[in-house]
Each structure stands twice: as structure tokens, then as C-alpha cells.
PDB file of N, CA and C in Angstrom:
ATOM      1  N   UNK A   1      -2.717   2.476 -11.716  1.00  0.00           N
ATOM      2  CA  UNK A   1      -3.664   1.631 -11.022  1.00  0.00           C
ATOM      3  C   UNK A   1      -4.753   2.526 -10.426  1.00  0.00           C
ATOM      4  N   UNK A   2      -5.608   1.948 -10.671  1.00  0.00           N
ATOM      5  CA  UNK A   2      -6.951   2.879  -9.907  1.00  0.00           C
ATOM      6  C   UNK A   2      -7.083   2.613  -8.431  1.00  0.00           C
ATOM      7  N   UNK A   3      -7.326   3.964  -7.701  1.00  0.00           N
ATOM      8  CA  UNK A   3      -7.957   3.763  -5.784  1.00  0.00           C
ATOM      9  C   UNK A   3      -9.211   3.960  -5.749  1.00  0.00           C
ATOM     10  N   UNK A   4      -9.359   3.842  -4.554  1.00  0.00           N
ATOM     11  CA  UNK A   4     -10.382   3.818  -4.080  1.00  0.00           C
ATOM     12  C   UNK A   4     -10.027   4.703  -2.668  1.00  0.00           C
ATOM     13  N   UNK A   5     -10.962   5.745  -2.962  1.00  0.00           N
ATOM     14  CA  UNK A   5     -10.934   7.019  -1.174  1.00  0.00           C
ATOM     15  C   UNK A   5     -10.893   5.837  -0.296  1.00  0.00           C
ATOM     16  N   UNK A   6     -10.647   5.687   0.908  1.00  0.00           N
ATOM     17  CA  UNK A   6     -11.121   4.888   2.385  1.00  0.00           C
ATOM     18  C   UNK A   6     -10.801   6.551   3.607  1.00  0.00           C
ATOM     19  N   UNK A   7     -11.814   5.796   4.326  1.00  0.00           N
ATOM     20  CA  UNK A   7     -11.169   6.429   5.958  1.00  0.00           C
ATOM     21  C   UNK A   7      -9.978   6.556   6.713  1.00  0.00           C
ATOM     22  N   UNK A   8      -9.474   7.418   6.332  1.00  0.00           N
ATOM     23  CA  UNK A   8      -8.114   6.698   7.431  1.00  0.00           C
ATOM     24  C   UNK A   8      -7.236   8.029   7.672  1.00  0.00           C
ATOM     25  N   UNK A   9      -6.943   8.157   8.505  1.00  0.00           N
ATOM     26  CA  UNK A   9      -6.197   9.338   9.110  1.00  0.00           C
ATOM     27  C   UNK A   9      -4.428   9.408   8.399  1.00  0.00           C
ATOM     28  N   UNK A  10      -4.460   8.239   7.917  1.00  0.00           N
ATOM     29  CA  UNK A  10      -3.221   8.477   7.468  1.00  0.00           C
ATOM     30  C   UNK A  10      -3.142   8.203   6.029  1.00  0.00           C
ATOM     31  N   UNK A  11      -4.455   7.326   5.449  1.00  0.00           N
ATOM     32  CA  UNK A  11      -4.145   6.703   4.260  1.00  0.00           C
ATOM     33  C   UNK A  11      -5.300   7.830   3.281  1.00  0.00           C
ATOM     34  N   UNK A  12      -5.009   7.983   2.108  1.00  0.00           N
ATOM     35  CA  UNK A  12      -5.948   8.796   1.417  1.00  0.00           C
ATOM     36  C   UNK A  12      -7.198   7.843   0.642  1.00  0.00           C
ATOM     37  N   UNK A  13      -6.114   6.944  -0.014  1.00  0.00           N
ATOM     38  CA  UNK A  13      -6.579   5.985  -1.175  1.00  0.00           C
ATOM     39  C   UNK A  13      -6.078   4.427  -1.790  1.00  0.00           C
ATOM     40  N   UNK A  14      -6.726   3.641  -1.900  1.00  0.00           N
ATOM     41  CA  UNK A  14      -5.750   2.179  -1.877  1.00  0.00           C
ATOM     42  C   UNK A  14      -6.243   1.543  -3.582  1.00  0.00           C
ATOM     43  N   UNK A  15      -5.693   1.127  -3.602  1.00  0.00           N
ATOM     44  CA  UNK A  15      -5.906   0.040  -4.874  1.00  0.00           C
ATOM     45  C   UNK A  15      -5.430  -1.441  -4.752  1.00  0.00           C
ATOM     46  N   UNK A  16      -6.039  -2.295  -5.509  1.00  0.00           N
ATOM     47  CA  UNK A  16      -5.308  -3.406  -5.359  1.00  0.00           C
ATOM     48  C   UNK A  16      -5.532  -4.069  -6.909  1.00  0.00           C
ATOM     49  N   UNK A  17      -4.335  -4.675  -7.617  1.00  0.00           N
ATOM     50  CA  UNK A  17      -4.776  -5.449  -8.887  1.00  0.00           C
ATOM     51  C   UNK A  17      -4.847  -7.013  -8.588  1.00  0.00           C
ATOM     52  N   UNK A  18      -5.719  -7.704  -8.468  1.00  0.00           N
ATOM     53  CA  UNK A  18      -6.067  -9.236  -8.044  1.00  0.00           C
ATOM     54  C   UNK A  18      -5.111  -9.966  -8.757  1.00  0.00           C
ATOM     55  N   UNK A  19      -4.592  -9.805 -10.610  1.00  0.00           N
ATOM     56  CA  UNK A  19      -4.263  -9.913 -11.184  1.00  0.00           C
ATOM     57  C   UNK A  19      -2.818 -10.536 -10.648  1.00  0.00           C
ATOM     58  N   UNK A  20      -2.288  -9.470 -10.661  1.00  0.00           N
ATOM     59  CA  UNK A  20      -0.521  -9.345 -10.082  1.00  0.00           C
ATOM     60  C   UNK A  20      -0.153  -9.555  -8.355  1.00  0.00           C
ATOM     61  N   UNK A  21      -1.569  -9.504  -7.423  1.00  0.00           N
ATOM     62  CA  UNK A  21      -0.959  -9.368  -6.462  1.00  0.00           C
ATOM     63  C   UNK A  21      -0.285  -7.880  -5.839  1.00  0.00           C
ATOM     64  N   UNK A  22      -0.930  -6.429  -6.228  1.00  0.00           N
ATOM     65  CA  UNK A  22       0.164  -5.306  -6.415  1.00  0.00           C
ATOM     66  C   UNK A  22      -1.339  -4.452  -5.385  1.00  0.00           C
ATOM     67  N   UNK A  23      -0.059  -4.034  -4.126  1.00  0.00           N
ATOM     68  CA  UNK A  23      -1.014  -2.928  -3.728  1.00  0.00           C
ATOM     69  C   UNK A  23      -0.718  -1.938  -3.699  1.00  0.00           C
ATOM     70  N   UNK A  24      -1.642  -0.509  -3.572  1.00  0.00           N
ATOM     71  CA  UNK A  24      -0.932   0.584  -4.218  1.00  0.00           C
ATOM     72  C   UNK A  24      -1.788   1.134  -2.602  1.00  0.00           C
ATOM     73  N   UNK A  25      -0.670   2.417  -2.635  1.00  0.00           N
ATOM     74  CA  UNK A  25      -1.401   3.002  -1.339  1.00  0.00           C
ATOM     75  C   UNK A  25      -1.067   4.013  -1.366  1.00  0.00           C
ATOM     76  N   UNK A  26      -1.657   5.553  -1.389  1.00  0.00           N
ATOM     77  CA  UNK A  26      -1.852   6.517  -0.996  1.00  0.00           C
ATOM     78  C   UNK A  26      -1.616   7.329  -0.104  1.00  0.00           C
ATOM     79  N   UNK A  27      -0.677   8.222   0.477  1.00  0.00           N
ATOM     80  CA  UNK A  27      -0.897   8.593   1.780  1.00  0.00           C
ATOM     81  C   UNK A  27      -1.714   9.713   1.881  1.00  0.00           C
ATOM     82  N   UNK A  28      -2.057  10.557   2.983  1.00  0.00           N
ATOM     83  CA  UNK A  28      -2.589  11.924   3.073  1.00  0.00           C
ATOM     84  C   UNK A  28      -1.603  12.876   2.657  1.00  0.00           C
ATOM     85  N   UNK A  29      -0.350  12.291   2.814  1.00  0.00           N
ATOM     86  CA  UNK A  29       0.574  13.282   2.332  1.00  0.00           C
ATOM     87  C   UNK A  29       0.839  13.784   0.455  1.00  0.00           C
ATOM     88  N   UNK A  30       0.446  12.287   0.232  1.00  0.00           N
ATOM     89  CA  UNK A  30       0.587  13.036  -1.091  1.00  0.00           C
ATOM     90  C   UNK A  30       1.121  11.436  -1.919  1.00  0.00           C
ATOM     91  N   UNK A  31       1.970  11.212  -0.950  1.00  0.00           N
ATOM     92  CA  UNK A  31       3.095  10.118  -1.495  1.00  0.00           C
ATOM     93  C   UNK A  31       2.559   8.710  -1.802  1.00  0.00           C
ATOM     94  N   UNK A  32       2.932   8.225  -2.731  1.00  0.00           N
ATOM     95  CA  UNK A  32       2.050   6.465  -3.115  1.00  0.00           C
ATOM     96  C   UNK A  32       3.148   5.703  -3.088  1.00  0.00           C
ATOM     97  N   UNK A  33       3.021   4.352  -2.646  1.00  0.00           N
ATOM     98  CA  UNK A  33       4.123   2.933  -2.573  1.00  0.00           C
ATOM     99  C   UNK A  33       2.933   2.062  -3.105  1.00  0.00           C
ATOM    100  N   UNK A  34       3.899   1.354  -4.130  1.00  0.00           N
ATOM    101  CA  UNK A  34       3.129  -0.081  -4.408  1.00  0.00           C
ATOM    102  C   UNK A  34       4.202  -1.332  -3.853  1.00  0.00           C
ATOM    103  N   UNK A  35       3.025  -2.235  -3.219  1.00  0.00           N
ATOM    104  CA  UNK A  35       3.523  -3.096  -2.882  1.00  0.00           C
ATOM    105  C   UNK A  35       3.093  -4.910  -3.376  1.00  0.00           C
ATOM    106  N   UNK A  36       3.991  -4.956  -3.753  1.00  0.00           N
ATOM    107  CA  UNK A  36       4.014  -6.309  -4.604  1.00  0.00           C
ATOM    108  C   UNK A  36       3.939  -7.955  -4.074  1.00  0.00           C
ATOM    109  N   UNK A  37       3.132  -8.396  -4.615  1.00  0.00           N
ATOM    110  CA  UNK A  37       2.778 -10.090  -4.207  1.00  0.00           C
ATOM    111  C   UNK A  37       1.985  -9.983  -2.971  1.00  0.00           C
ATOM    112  N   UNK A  38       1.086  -9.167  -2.930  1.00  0.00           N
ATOM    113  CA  UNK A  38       0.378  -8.883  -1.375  1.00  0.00           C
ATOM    114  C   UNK A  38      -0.824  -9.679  -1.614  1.00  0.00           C
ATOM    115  N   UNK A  39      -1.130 -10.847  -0.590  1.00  0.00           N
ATOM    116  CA  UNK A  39      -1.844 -11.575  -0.819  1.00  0.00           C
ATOM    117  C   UNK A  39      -3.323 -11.243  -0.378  1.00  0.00           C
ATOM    118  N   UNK A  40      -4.320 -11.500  -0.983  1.00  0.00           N
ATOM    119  CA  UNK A  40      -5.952 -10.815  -0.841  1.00  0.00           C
ATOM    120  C   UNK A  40      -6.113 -10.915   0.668  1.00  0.00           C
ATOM    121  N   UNK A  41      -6.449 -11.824   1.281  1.00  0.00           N
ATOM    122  CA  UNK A  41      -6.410 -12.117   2.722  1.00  0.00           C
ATOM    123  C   UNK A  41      -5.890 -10.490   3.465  1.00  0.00           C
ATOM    124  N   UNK A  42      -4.703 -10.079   3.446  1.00  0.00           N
ATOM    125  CA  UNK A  42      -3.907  -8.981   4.118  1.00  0.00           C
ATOM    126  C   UNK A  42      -4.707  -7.675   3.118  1.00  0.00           C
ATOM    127  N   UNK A  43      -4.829  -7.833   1.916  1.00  0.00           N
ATOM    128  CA  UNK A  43      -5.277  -6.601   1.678  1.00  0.00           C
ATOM    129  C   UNK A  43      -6.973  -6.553   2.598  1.00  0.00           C
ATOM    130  N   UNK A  44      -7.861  -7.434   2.988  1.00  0.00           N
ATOM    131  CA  UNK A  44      -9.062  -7.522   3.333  1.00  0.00           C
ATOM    132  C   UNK A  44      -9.006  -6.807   4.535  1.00  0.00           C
ATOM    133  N   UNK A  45      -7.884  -7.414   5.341  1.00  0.00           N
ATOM    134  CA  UNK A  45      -7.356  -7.100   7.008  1.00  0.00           C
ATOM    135  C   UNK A  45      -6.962  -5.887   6.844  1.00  0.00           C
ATOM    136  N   UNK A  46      -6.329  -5.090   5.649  1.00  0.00           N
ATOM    137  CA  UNK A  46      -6.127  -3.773   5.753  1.00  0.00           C
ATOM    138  C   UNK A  46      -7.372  -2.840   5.796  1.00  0.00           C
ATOM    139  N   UNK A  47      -7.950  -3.087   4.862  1.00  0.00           N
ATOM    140  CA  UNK A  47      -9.576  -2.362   4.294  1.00  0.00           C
ATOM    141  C   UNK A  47     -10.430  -2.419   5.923  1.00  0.00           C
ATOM    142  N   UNK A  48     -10.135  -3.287   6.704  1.00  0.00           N
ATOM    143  CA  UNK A  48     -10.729  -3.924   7.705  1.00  0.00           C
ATOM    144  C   UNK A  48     -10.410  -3.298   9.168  1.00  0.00           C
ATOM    145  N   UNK A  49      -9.219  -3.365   9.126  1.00  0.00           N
ATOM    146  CA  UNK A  49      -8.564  -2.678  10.491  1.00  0.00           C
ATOM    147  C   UNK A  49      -9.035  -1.229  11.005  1.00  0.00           C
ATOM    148  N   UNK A  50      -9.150  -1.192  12.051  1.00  0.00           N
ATOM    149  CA  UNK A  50      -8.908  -0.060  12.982  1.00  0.00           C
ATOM    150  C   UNK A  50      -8.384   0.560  12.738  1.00  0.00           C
ATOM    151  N   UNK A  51      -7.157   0.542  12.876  1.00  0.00           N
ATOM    152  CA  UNK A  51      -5.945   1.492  11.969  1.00  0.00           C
ATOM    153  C   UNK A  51      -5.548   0.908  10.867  1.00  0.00           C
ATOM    154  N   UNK A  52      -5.817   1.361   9.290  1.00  0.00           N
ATOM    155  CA  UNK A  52      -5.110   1.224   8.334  1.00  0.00           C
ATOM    156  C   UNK A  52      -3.646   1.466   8.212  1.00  0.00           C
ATOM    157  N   UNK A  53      -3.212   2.531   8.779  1.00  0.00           N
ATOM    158  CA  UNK A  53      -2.241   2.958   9.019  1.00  0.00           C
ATOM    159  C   UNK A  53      -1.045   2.130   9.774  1.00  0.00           C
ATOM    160  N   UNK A  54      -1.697   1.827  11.314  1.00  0.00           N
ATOM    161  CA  UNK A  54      -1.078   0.981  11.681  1.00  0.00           C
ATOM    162  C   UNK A  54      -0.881  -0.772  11.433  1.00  0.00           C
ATOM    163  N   UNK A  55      -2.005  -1.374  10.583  1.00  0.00           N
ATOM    164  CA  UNK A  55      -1.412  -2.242  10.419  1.00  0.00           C
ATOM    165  C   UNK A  55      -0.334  -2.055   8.945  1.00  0.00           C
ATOM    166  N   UNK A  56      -0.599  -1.177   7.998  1.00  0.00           N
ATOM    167  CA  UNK A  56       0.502  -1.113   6.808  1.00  0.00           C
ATOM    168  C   UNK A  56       1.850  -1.261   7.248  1.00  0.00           C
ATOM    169  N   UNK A  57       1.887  -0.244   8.554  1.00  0.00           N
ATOM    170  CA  UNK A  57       3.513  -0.237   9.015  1.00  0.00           C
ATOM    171  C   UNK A  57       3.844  -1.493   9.544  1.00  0.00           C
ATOM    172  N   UNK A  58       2.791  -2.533  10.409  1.00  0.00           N
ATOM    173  CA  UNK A  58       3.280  -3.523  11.212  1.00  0.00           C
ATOM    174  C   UNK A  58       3.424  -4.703  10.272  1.00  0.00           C
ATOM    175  N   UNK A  59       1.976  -4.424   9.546  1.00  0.00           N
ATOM    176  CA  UNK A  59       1.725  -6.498   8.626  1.00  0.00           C
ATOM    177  C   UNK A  59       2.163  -5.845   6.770  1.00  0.00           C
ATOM    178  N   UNK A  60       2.147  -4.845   6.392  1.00  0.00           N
ATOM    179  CA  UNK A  60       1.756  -5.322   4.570  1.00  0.00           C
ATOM    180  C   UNK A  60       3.786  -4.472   4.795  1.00  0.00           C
ATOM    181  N   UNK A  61       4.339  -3.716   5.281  1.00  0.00           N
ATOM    182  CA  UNK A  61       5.648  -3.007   4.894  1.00  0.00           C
ATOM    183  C   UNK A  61       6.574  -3.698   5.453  1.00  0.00           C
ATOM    184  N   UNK A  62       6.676  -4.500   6.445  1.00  0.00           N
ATOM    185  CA  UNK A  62       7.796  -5.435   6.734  1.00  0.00           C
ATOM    186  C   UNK A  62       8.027  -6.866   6.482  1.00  0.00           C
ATOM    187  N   UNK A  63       6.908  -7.309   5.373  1.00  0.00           N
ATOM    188  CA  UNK A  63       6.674  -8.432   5.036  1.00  0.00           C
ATOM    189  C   UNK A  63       6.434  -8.568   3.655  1.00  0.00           C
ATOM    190  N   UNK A  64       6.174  -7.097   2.811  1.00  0.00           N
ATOM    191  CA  UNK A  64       6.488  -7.324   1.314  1.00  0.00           C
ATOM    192  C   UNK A  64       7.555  -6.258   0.674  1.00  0.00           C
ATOM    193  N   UNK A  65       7.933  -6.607  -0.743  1.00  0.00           N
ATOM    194  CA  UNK A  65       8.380  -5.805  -1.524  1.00  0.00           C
ATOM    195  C   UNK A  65       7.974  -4.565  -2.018  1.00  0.00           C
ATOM    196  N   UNK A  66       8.668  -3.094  -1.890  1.00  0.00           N
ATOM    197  CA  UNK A  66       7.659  -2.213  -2.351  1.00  0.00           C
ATOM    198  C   UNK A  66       8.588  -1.028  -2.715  1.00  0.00           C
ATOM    199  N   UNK A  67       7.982   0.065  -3.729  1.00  0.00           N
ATOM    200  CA  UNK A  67       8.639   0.666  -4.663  1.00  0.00           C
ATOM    201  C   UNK A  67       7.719   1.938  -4.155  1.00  0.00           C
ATOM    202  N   UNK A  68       8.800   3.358  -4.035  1.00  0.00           N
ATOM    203  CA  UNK A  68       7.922   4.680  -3.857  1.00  0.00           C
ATOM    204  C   UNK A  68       7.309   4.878  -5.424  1.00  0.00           C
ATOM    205  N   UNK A  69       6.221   5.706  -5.506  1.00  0.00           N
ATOM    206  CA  UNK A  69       6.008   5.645  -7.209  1.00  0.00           C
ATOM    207  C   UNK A  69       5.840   7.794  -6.643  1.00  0.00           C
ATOM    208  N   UNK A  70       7.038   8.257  -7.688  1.00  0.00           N
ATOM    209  CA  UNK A  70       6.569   9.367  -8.007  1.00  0.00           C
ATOM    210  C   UNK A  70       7.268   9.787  -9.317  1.00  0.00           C
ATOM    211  N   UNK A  71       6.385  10.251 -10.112  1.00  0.00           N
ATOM    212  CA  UNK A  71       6.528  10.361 -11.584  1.00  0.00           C
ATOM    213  C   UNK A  71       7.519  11.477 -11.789  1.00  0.00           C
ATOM    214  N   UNK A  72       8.140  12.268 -11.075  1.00  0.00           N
ATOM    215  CA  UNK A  72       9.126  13.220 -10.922  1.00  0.00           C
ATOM    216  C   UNK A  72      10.743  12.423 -11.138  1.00  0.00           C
ATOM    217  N   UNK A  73      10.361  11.288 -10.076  1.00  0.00           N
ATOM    218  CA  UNK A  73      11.641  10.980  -9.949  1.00  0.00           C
ATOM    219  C   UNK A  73      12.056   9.048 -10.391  1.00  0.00           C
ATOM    220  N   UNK A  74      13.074   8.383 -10.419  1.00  0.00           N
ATOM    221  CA  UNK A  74      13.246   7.448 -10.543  1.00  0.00           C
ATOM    222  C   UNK A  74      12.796   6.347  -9.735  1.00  0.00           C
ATOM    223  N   UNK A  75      12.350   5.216  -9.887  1.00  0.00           N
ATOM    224  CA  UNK A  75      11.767   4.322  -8.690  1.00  0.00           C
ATOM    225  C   UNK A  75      12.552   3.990  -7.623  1.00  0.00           C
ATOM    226  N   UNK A  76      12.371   4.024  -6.363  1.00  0.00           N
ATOM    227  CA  UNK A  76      13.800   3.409  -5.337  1.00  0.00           C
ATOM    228  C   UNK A  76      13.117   2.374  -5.147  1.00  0.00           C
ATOM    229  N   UNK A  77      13.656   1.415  -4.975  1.00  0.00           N
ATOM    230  CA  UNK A  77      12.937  -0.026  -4.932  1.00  0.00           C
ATOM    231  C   UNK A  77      13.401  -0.764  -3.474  1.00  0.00           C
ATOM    232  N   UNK A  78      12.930  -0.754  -2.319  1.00  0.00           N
ATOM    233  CA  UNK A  78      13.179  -1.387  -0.679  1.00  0.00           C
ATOM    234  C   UNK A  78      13.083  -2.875  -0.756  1.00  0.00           C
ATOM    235  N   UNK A  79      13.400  -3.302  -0.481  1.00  0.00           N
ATOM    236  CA  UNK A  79      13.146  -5.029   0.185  1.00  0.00           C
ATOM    237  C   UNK A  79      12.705  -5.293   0.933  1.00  0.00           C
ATOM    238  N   UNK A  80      12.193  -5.895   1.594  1.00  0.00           N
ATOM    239  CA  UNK A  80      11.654  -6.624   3.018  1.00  0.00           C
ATOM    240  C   UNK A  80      12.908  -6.575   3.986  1.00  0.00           C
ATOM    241  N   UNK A  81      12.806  -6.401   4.959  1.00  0.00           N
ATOM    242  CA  UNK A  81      14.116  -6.717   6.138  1.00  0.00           C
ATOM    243  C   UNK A  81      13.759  -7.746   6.167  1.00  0.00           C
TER     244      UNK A  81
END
């Protein structure tokens, strides 16, 4: 999936496919999670926020499905609590 750079002290780069609903996110660290069925609305509020960072942890990671993606290793796949 393709990103896009943004500002963000914690985030490097985001993507989103309109298509599937699938957001992909970047950290500064290195590490990417896609997160699945994320509805446009929340990705807007992300692009949007003050802290990118902090709302990922509060509104898009405890409310969707999401998979670490690193091509080294096998997918671990989390659930929503």
C-alpha cells in the first residue's frame, strides 16, 4: 500500500485504501500495522488531530482489527478488546 509522509512525532507515514477500508501506518520507529474496516470519517480525524499519535492509541487501535506487517516475519494478527 502506498503512504503518504505526515507530521507527527510519532507517526512517519499513513496510507489508506478507500477500496477495502485498510489503514496502514508507519511509525518513526520503523514498524507498520494495518488496520482493517477503518471507516473514512476516523481516518480524516486522524490526518486532522493534534496528536496523530494520540488519537491512533485512543480511537483507530482499540476499536479496529489490525495486523503488524513485517516482511521478515509471519503476520500476528490482534483483535479489538
Amino acid at each position: 500500500m502506498r503512504r503518504w509522509p505526515v507530521s507527527s512525532s510519532a507517526l512517519r507515514s499513513v496510507g489508506y485504501d478507500l477500496r477495502s477500508w485498510t489503514l496502514e501506518v508507519e511509525f518513526v520507529s520503523g514498524e507498520v500495522y494495518r488496520y482493517f474496516d477503518v471507516e473514512p470519517l476516523d481516518v480524516d480525524a486522524l490526518l486532522a488531530a493534534d496528536s496523530m499519535g494520540a488519537y491512533l492509541n485512543e480511537e483507530i487501535k482499540p476499536n479496529y482489527d489490525y495486523v503488524h506487517v513485517d516482511p521478515l516475519a509471519p503476520p500476528r494478527f490482534r483483535r479489538r478488546r
